[in-house]
C-alpha atoms as a PDB file:
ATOM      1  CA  UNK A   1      -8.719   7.246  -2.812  1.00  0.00           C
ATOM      2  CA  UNK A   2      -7.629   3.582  -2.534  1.00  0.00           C
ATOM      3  CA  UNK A   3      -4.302   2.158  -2.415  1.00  0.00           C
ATOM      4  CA  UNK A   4      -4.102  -0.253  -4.913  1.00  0.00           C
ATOM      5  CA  UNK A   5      -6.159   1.815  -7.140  1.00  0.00           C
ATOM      6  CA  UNK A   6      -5.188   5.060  -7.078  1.00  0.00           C
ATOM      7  CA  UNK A   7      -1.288   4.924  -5.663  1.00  0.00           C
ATOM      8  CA  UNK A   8      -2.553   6.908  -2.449  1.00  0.00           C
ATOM      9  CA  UNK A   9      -5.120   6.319   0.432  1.00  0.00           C
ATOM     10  CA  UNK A  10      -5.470   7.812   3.887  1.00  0.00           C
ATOM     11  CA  UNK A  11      -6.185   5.667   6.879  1.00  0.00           C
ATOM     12  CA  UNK A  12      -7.956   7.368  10.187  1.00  0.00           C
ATOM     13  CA  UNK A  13      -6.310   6.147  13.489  1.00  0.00           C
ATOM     14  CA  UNK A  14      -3.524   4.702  12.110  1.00  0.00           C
ATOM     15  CA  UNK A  15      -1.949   5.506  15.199  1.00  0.00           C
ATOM     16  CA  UNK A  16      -2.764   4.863  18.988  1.00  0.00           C
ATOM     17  CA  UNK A  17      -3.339   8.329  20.890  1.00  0.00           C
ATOM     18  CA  UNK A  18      -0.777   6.492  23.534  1.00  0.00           C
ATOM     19  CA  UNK A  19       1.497   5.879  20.670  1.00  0.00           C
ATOM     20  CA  UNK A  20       1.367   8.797  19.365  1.00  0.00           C
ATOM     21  CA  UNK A  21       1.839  11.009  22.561  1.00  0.00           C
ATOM     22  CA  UNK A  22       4.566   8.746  23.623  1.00  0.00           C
ATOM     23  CA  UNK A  23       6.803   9.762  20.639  1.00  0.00           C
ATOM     24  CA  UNK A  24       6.263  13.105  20.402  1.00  0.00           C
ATOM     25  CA  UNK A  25       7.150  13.629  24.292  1.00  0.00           C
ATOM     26  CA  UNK A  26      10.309  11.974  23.223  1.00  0.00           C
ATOM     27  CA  UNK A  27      11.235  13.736  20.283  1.00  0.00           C
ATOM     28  CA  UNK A  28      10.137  17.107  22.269  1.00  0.00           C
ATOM     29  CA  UNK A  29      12.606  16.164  24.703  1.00  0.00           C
ATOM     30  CA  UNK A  30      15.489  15.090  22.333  1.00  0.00           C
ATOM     31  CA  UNK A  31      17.925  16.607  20.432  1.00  0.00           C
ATOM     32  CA  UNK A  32      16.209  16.115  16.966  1.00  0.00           C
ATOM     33  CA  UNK A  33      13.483  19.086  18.394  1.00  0.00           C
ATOM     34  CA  UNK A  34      16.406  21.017  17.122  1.00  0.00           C
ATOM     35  CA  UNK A  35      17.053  19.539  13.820  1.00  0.00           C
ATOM     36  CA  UNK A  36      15.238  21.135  10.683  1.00  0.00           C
ATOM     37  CA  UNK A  37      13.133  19.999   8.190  1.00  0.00           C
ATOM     38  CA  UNK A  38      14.123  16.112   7.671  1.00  0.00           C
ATOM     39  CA  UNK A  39      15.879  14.207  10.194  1.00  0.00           C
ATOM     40  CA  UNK A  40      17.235  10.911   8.913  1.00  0.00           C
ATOM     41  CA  UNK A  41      17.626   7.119  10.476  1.00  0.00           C
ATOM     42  CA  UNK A  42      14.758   8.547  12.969  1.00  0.00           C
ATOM     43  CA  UNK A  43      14.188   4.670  14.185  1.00  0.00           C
ATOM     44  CA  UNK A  44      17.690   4.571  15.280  1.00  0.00           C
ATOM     45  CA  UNK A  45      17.375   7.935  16.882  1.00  0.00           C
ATOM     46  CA  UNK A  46      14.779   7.156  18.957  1.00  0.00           C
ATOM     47  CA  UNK A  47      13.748   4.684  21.127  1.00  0.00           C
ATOM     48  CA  UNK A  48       9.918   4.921  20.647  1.00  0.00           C
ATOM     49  CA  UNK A  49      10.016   4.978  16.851  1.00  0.00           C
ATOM     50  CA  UNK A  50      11.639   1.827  17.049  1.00  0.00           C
ATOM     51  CA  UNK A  51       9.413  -0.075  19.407  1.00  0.00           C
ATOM     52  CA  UNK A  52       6.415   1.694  17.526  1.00  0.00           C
ATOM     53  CA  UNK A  53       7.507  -0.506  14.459  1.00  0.00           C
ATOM     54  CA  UNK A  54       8.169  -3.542  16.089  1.00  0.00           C
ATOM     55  CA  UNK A  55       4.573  -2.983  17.693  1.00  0.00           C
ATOM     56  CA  UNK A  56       1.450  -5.469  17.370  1.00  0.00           C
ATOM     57  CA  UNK A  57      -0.331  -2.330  16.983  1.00  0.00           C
ATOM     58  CA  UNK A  58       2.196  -0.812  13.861  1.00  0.00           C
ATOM     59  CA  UNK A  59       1.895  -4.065  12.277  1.00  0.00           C
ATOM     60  CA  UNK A  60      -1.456  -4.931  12.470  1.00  0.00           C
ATOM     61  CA  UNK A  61      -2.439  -1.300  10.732  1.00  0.00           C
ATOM     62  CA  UNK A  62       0.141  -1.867   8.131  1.00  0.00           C
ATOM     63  CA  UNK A  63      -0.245  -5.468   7.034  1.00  0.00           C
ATOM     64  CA  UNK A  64      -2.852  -4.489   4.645  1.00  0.00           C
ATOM     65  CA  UNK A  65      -0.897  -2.813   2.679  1.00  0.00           C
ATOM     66  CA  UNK A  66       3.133  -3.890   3.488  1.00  0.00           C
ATOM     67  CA  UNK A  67       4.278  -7.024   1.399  1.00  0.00           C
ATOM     68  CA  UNK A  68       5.036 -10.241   3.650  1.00  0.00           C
ATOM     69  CA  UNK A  69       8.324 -10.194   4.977  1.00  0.00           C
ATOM     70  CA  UNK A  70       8.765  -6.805   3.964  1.00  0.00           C
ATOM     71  CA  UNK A  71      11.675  -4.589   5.891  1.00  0.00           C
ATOM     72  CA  UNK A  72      12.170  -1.074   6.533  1.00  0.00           C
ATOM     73  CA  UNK A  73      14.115   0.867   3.752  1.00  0.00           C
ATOM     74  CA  UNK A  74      14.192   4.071   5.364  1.00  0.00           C
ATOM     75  CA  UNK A  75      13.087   5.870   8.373  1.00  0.00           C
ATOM     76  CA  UNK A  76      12.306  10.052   8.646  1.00  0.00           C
ATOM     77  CA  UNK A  77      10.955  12.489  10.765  1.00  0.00           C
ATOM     78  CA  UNK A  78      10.022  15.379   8.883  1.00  0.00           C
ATOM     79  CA  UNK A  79       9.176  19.026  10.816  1.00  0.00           C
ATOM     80  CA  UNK A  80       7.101  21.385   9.122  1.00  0.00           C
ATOM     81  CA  UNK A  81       7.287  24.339  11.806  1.00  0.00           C
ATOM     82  CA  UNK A  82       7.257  28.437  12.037  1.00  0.00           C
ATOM     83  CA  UNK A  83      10.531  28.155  12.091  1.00  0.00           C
ATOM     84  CA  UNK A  84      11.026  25.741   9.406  1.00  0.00           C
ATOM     85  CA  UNK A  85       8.692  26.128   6.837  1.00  0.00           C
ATOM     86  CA  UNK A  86       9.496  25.168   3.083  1.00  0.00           C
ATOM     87  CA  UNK A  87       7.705  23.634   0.368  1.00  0.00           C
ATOM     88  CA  UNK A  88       8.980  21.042  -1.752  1.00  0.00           C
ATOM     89  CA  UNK A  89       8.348  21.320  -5.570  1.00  0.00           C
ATOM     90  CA  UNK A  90       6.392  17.782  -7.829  1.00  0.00           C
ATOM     91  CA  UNK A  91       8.638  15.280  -7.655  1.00  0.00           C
ATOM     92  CA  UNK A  92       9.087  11.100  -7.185  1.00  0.00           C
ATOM     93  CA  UNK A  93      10.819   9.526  -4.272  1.00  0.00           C
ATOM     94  CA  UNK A  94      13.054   7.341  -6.689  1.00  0.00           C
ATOM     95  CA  UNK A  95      16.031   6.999  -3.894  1.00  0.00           C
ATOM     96  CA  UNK A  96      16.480   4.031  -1.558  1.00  0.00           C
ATOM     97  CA  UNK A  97      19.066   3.509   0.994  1.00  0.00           C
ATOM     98  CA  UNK A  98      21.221   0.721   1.502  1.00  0.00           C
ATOM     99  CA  UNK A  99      24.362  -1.008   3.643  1.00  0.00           C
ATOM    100  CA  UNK A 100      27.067  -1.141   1.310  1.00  0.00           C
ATOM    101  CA  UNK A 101      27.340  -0.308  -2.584  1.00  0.00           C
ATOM    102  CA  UNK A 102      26.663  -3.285  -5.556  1.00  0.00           C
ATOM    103  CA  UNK A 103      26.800  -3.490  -9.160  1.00  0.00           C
ATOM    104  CA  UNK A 104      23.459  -4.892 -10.754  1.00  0.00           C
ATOM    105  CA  UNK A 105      21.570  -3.592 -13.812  1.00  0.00           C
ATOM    106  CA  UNK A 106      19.054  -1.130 -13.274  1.00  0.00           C
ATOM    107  CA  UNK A 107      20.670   0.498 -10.030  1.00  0.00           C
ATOM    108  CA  UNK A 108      22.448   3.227 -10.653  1.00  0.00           C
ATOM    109  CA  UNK A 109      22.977   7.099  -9.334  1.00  0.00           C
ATOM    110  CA  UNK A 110      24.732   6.313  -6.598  1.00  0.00           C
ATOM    111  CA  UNK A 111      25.395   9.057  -3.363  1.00  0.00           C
ATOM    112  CA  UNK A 112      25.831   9.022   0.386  1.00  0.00           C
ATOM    113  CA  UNK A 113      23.933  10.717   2.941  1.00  0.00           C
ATOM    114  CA  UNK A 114      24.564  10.556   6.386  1.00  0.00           C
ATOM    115  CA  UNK A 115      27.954   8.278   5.479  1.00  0.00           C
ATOM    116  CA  UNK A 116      24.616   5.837   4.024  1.00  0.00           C
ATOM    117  CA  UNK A 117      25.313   4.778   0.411  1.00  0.00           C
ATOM    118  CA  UNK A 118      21.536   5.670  -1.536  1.00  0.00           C
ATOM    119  CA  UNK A 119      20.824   4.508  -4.928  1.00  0.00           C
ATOM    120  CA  UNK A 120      18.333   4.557  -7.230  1.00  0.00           C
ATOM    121  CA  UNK A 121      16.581   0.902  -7.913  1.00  0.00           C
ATOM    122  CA  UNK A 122      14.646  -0.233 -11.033  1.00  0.00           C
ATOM    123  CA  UNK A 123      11.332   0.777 -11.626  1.00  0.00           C
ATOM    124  CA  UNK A 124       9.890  -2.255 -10.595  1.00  0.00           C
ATOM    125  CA  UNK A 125      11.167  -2.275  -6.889  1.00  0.00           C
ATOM    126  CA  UNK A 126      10.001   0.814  -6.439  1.00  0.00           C
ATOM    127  CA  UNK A 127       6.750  -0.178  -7.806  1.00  0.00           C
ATOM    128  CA  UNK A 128       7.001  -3.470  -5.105  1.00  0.00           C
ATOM    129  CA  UNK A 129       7.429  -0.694  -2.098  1.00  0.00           C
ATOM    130  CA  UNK A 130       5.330   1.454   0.230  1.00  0.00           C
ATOM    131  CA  UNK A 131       5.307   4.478   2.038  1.00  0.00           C
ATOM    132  CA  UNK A 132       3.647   5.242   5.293  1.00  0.00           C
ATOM    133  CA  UNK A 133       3.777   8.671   6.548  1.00  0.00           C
ATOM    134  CA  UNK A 134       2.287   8.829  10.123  1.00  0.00           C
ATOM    135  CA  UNK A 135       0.544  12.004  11.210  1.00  0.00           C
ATOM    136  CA  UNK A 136       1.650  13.052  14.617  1.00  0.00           C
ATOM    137  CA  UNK A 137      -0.590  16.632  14.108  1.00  0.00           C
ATOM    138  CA  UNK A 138      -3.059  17.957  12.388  1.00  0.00           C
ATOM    139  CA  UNK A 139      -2.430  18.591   8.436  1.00  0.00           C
ATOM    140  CA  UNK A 140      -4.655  20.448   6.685  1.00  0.00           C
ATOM    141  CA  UNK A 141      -4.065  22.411   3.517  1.00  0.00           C
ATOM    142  CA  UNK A 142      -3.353  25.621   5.566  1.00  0.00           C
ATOM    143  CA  UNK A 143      -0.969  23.702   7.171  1.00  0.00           C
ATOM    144  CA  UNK A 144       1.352  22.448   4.407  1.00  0.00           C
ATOM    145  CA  UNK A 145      -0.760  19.013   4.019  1.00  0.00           C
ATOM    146  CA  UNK A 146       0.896  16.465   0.970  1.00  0.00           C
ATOM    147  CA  UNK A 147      -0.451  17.070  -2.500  1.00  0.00           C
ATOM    148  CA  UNK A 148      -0.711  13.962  -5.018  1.00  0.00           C
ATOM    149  CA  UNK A 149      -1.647  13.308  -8.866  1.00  0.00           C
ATOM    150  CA  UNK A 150      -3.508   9.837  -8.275  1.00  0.00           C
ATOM    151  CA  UNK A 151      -2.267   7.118 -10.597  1.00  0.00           C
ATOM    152  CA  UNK A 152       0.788   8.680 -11.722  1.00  0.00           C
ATOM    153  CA  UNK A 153       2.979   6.031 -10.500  1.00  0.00           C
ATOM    154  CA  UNK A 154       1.615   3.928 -13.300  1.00  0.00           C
ATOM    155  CA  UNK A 155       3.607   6.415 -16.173  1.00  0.00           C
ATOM    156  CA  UNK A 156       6.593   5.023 -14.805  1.00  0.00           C
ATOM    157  CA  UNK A 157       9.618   7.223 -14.314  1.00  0.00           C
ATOM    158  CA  UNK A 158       8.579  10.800 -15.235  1.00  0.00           C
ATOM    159  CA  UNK A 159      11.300  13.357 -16.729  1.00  0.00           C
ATOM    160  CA  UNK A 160      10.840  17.086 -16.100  1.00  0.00           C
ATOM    161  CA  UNK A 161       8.748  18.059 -18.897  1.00  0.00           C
ATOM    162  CA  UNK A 162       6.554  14.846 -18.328  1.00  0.00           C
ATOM    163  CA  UNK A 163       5.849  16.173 -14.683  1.00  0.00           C
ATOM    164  CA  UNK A 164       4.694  20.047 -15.628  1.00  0.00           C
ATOM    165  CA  UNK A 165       2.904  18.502 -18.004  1.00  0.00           C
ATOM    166  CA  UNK A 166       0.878  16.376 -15.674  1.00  0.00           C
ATOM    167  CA  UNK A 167       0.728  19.033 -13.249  1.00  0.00           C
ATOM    168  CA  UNK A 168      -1.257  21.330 -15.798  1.00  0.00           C
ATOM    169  CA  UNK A 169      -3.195  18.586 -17.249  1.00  0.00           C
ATOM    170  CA  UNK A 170      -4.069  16.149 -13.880  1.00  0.00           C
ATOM    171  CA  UNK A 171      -6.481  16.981 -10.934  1.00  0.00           C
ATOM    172  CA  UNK A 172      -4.188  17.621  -7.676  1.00  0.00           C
ATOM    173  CA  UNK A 173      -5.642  15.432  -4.223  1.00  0.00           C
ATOM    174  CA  UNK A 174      -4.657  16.906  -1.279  1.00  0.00           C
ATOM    175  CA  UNK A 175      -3.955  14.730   1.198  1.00  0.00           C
ATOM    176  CA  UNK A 176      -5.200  16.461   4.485  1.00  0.00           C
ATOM    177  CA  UNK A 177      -5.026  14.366   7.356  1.00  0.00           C
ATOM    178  CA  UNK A 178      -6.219  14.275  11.177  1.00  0.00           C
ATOM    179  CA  UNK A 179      -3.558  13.565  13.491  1.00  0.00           C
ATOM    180  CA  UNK A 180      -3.327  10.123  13.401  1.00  0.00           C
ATOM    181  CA  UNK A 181      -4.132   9.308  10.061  1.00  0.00           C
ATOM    182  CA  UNK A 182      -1.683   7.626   7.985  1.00  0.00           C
ATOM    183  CA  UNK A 183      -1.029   8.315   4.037  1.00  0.00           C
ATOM    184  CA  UNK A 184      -0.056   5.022   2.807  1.00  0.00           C
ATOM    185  CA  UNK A 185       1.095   5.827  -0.843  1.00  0.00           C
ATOM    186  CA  UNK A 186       3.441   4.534  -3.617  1.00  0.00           C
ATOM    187  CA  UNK A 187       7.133   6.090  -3.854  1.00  0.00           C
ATOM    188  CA  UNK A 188       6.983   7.263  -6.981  1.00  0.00           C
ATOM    189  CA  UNK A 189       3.456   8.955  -6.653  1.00  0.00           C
ATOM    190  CA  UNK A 190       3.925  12.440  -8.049  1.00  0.00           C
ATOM    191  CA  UNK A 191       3.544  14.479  -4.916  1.00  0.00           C
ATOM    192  CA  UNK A 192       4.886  17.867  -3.665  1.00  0.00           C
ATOM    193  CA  UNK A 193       3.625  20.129  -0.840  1.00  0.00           C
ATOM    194  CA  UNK A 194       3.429  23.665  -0.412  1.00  0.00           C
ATOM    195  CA  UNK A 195       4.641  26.146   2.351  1.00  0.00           C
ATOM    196  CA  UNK A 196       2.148  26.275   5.220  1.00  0.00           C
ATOM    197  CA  UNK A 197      -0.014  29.480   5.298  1.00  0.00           C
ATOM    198  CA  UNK A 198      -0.913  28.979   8.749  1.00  0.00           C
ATOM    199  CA  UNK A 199       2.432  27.476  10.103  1.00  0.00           C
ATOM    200  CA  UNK A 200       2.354  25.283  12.877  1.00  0.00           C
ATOM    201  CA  UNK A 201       3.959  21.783  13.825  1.00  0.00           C
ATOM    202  CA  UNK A 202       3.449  18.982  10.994  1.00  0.00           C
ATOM    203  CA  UNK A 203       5.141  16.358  12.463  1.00  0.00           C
ATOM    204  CA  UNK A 204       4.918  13.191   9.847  1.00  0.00           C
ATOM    205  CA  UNK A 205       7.248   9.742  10.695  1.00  0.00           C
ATOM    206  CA  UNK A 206       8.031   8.675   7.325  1.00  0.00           C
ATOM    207  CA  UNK A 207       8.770   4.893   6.943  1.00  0.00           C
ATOM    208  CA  UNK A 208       9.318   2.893   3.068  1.00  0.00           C
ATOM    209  CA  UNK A 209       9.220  -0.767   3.048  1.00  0.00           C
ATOM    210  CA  UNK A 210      10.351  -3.329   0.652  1.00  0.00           C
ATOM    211  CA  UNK A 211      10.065  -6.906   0.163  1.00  0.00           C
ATOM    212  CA  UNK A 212      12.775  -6.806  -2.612  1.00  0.00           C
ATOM    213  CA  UNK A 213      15.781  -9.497  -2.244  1.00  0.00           C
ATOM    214  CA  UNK A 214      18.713  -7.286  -2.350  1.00  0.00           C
ATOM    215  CA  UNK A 215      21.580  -9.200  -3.829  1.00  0.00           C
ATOM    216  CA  UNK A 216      24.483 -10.817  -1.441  1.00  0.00           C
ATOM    217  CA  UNK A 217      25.105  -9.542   2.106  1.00  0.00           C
ATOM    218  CA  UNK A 218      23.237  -6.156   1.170  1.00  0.00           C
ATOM    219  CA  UNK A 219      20.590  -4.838   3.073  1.00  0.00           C
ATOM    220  CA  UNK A 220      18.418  -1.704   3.406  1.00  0.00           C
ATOM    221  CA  UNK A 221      18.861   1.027   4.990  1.00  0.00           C
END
């Protein structure tokens, strides 16, 4: 699978063994071990995460793929554990986060998580963004890995019906990944992942970017 193809692509060694150790002794040691399933703002959490993105090394692996003078939308460490384990049905990340609430056509939906107004943006800022989900273990299928219909984020914005459809109809890439590896993928690539059959720790830092000029003194995240 390739990025600018296909929506989806997985990248070996995204991620220094250094790196990569360093963070998870820190969130080991913190109190987001505790937390469940998705823990927001994760850069602001912790210390490593943040230097990790400021890194040479971060930047260098991402520049590929990251528009130029892109900035971080938003930030989460998701846990899939034995004693968290959940599955999350075929969906589209259509949400972004932002500092303060606007009024411009096309945004709309409008909630707040973590006292964080979140929005959703037109279609084509969310076709200008990127996800990279960092693998800090292991994720194969048994384990609860990320399942994608490539090119689906060229339908657009899918309804319900549109989505089973596809589903039935579209060949389902499961994106099993070596710890390490990054998934560098499209938002609004149908994806959804199942419980883990053979639960252990799936540790994934999830980071969006965006190059979008947000209007005023508005700014992600």
């Amino acid at each position: 699978m390739q990025f600018f193809e296909n929506g989806c692509e997985i990248v070996k060694g995204f991620i220094s063994e250094n790196w990569r150790s360093t963070i998870l002794r820190e969130i080991e040691t913190s109190e987001v071990s505790t937390e469940v399933s998705g823990v927001r703002y994760i850069n602001k959490k912790l210390k490593t995460v943040a230097k990790y993105l400021n890194s040479t090394d971060f930047k260098e692996k991402a520049s590929p793929f990251v528009p130029v003078n892109a900035q971080l939308v938003r930030a989460i460490l998701f846990n899939k554990s034995p004693a968290s384990n959940w599955f999350v049905t075929w969906h589209q990340d259509k949400t972004v986060s932002v500092s303060s609430k606007f009024e411009e056509p096309g945004w709309g939906a409008w909630s707040v998580k973590e006292n964080t107004p979140h929005v959703q943006p037109p279609l084509a800022v969310l076709e200008s963004m990127v996800t990279i989900r960092v693998h800090l273990d292991s994720t194969p299928k048994e384990n609860g890995c990320l399942k994608v219909i490539p090119n689906s984020h060229k339908l657009g914005i899918l309804n319900p019906k549109q989505i089973n459809e596809l589903v039935v109809s579209e060949k389902v890439y499961f994106c099993e990944a070596e710890k390490g590896a990054a998934l560098i993928m499209r938002p609004h690539l149908l994806h959804a992942s199942s419980k883990s059959s053979e639960p252990s720790n799936r540790r994934v830092l999830h980071f969006e970017f965006s190059n979008w000029q947000l209007p005023g003194a508005v700014y992600w995240g």
